[in-house]
N, C-alpha and C. Protein backbone atom coordinates (compact mmCIF):
# COMPACT_ATOMS: atom_id res chain seq x y z
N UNK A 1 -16.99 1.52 99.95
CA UNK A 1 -17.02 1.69 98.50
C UNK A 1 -15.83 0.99 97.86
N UNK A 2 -16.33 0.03 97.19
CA UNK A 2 -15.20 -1.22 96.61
C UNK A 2 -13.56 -0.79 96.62
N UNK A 3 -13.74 -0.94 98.21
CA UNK A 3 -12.34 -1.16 99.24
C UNK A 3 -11.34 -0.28 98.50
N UNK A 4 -11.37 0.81 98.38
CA UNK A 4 -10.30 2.18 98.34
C UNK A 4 -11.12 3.28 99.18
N UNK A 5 -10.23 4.08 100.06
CA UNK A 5 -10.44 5.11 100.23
C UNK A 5 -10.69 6.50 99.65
N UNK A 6 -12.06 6.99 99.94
CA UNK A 6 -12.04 8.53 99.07
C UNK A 6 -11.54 9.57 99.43
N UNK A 7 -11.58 10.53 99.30
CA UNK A 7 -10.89 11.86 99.71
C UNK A 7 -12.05 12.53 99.83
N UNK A 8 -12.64 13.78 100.66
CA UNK A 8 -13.22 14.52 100.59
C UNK A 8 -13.56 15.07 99.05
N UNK A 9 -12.82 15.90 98.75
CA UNK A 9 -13.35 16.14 97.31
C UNK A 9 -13.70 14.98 96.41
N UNK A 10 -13.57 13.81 96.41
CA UNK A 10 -14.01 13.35 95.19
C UNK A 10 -15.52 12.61 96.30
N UNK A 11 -15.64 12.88 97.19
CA UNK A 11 -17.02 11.82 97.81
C UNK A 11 -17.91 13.60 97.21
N UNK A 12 -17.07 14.76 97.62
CA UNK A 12 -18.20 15.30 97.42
C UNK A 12 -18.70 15.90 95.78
N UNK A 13 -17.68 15.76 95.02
CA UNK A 13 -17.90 15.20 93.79
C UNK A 13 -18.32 14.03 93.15
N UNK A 14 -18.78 12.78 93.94
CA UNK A 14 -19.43 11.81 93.21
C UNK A 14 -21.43 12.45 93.85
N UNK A 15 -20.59 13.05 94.75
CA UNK A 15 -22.48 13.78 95.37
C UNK A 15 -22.58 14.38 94.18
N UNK A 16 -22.21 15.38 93.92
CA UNK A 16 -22.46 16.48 92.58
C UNK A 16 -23.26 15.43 91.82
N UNK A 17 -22.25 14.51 91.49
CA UNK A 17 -22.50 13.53 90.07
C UNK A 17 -23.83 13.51 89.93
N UNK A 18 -23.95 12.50 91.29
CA UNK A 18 -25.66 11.61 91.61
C UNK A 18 -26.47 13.19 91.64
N UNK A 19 -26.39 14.11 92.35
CA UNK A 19 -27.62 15.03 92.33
C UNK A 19 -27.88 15.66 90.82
N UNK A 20 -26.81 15.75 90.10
CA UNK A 20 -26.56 15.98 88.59
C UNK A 20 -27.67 15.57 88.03
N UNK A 21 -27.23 13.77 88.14
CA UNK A 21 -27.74 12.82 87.39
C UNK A 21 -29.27 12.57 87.89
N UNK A 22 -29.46 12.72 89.34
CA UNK A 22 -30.96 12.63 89.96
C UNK A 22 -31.73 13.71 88.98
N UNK A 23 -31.04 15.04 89.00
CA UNK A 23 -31.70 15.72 88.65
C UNK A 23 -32.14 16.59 87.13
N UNK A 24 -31.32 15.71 86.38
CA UNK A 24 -31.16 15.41 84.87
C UNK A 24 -32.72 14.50 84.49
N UNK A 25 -32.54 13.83 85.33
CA UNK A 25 -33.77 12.46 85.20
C UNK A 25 -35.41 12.94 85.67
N UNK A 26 -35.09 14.60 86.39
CA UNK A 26 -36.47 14.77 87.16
C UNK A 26 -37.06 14.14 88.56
N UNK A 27 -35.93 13.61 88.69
CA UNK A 27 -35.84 13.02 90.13
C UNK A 27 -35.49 13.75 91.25
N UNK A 28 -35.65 14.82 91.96
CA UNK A 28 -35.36 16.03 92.88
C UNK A 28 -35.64 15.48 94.22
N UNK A 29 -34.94 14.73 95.23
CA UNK A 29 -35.29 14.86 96.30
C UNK A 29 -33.81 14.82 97.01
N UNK A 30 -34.51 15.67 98.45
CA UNK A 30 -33.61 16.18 99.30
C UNK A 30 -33.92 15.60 100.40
């Protein structure tokens, strides 16, 4: 991911984001 390292919390806060945003849109898959 454009060459910086993440930290646990923020990879699993950009997850939040996207399932947020998947699921804002009606897009639900697991």
């Amino acid at each position: 991911m454009n060459g910086r390292t993440t930290t646990v919390s923020e990879r699993s806060e950009a997850i939040a984001d996207t399932a947020q945003a998947r699921s804002s849109s009606g897009e639900v898959r697991s």
